[in-house]
N, C-alpha and C. Protein backbone atom coordinates (compact mmCIF):
# COMPACT_ATOMS: atom_id res chain seq x y z
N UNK A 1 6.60 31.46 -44.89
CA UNK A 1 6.37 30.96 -43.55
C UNK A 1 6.18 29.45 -43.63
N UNK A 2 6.73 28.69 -42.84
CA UNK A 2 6.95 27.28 -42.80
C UNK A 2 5.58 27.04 -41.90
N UNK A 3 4.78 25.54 -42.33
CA UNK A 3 3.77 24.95 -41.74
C UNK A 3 4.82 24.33 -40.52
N UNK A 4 4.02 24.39 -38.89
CA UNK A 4 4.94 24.59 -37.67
C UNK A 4 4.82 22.55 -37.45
N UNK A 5 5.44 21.85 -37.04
CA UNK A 5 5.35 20.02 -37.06
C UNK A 5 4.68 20.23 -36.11
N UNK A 6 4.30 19.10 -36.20
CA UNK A 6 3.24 19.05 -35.03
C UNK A 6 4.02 18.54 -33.37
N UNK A 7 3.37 18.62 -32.53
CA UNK A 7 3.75 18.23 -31.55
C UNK A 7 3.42 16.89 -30.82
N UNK A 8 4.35 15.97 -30.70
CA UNK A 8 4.07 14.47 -29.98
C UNK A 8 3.69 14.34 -28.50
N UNK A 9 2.92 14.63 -28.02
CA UNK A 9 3.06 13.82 -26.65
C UNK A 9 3.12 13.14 -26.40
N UNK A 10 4.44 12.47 -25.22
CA UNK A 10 4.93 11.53 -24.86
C UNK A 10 4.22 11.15 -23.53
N UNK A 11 3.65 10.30 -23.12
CA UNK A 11 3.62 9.88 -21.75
C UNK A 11 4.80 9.90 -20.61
N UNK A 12 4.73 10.30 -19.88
CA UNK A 12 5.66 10.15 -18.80
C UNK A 12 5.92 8.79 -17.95
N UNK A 13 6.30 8.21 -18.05
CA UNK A 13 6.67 7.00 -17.31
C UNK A 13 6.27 7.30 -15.60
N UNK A 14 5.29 6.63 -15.06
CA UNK A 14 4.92 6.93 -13.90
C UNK A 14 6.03 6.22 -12.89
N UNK A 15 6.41 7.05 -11.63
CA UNK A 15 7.96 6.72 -10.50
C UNK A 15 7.55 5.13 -10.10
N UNK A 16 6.46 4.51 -9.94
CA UNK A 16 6.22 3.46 -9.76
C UNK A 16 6.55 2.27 -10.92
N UNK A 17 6.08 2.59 -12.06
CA UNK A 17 6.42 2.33 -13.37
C UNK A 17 8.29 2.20 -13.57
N UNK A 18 8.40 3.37 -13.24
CA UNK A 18 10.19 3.36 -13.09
C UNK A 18 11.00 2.12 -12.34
N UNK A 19 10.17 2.57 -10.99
CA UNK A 19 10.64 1.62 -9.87
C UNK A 19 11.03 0.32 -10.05
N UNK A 20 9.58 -0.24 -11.01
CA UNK A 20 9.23 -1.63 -11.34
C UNK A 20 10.03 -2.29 -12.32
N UNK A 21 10.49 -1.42 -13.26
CA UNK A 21 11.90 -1.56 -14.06
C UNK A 21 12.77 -1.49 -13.73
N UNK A 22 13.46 -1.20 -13.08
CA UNK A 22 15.04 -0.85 -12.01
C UNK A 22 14.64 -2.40 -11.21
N UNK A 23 13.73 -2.41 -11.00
CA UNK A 23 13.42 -3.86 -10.07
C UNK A 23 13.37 -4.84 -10.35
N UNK A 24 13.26 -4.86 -11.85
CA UNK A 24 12.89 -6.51 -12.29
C UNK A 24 14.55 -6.62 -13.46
N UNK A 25 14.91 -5.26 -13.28
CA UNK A 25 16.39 -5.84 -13.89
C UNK A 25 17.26 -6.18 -12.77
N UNK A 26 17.03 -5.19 -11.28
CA UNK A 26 18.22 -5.67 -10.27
C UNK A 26 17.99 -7.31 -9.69
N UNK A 27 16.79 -7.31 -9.68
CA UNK A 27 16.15 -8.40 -8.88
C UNK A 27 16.04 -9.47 -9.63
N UNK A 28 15.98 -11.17 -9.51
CA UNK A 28 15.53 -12.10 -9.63
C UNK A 28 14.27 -12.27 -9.77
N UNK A 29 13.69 -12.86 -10.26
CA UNK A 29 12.36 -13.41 -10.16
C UNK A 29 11.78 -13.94 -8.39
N UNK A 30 12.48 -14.64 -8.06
CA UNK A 30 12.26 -15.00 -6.95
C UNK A 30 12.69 -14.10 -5.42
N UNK A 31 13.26 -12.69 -5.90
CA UNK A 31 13.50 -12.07 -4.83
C UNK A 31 12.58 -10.70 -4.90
N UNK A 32 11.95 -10.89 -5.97
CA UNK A 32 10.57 -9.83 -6.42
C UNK A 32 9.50 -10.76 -5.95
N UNK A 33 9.45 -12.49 -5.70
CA UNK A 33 8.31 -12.73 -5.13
C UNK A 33 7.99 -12.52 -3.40
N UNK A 34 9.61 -12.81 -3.36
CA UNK A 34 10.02 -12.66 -1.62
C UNK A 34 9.55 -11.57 -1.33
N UNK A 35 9.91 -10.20 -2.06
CA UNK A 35 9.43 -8.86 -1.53
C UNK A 35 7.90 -8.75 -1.55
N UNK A 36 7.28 -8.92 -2.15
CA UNK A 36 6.05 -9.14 -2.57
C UNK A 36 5.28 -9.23 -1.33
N UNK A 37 5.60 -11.08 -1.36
CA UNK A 37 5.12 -11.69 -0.25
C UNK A 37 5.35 -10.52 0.90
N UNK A 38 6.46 -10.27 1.13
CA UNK A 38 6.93 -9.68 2.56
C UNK A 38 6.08 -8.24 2.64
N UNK A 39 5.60 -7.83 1.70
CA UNK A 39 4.68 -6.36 1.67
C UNK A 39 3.14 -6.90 1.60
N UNK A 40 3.12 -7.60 1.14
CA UNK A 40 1.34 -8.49 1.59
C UNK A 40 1.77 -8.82 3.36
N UNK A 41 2.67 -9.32 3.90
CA UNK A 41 2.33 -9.51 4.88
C UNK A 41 2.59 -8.40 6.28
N UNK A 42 3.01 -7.54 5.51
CA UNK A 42 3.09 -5.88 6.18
C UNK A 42 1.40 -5.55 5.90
N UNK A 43 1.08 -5.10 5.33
CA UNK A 43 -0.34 -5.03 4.95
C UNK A 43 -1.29 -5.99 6.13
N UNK A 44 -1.07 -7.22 5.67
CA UNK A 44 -2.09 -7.91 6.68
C UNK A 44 -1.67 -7.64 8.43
N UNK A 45 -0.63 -7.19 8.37
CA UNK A 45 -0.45 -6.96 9.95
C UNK A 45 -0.96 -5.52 10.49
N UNK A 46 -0.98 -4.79 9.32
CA UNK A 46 -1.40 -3.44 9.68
C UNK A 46 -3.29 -4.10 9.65
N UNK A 47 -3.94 -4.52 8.85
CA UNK A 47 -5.27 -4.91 9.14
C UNK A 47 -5.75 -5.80 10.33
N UNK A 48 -4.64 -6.41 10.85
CA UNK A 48 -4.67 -6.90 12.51
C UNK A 48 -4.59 -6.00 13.14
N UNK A 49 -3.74 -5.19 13.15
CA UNK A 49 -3.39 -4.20 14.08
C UNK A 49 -4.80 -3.47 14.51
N UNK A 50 -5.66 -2.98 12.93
CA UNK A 50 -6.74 -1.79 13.13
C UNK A 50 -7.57 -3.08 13.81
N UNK A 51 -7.69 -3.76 13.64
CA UNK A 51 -9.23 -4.98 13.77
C UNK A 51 -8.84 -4.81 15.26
N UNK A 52 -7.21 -4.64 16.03
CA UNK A 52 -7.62 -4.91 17.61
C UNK A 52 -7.67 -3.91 18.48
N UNK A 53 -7.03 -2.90 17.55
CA UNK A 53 -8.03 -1.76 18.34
C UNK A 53 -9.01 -0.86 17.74
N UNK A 54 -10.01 -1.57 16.77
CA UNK A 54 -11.21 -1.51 16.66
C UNK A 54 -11.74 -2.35 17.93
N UNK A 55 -11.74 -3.45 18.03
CA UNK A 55 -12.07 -4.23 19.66
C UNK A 55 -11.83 -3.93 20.50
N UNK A 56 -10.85 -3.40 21.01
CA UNK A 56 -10.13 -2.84 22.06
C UNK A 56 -11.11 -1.57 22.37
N UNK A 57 -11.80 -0.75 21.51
CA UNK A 57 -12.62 0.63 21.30
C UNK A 57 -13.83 -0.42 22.04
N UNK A 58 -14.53 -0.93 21.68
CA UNK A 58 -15.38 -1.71 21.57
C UNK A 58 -15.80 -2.63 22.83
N UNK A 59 -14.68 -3.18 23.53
CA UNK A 59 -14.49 -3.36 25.36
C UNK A 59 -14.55 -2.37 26.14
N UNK A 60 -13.68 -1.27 25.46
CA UNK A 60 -13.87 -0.40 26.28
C UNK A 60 -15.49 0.76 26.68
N UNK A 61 -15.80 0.42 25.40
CA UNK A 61 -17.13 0.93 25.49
C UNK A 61 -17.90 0.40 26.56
N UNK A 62 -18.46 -0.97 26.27
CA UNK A 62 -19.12 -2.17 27.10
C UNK A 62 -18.48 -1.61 28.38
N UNK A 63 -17.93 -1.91 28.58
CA UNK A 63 -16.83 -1.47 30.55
C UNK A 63 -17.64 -0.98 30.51
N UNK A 64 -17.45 0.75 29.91
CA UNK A 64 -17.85 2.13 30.66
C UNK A 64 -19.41 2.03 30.86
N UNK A 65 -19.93 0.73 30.07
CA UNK A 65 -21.57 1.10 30.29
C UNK A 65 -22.35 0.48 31.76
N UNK A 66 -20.96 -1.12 31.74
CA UNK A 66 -21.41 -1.68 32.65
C UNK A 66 -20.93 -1.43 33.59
N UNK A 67 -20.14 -0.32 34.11
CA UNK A 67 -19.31 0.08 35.07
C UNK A 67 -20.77 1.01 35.69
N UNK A 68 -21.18 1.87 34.59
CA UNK A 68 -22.31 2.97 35.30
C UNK A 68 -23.73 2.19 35.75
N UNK A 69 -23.84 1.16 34.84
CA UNK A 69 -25.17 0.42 35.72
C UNK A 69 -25.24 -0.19 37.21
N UNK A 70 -23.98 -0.50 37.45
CA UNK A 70 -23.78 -0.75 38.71
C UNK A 70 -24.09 0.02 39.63
């Protein structure tokens, strides 16, 4: 009976990991900063977005209170 080899585990390359390689060979340097940039500023518009109707919640509250004291 033969001693059985052992077994290697390999890590799997995570799809993001993948992504980021397919990306930095199709892409330029400078069109990986462009995208970049352009997904930071998707991001900050979605955190405008919540901040105004977090406020928007927040007027409307005030109204309804000063609407009933009247």
């Amino acid at each position: 009976m033969q001693a059985a080899t052992p077994v290697r585990a390999h890590a799997i390359p995570s799809v993001t990991h993948a992504l980021r390689a397919v990306e930095s060979l199709l892409m330029g340097a400078g069109q990986r900063t462009a995208r970049r940039n352009a997904w930071t500023s998707v991001l900050e518009d979605r955190r405008r977005a919540k901040d105004r109707v977090e406020a928007q919640h927040v007027l409307e509250a005030v109204a309804g209170r000063a609407s009933r004291a009247t």
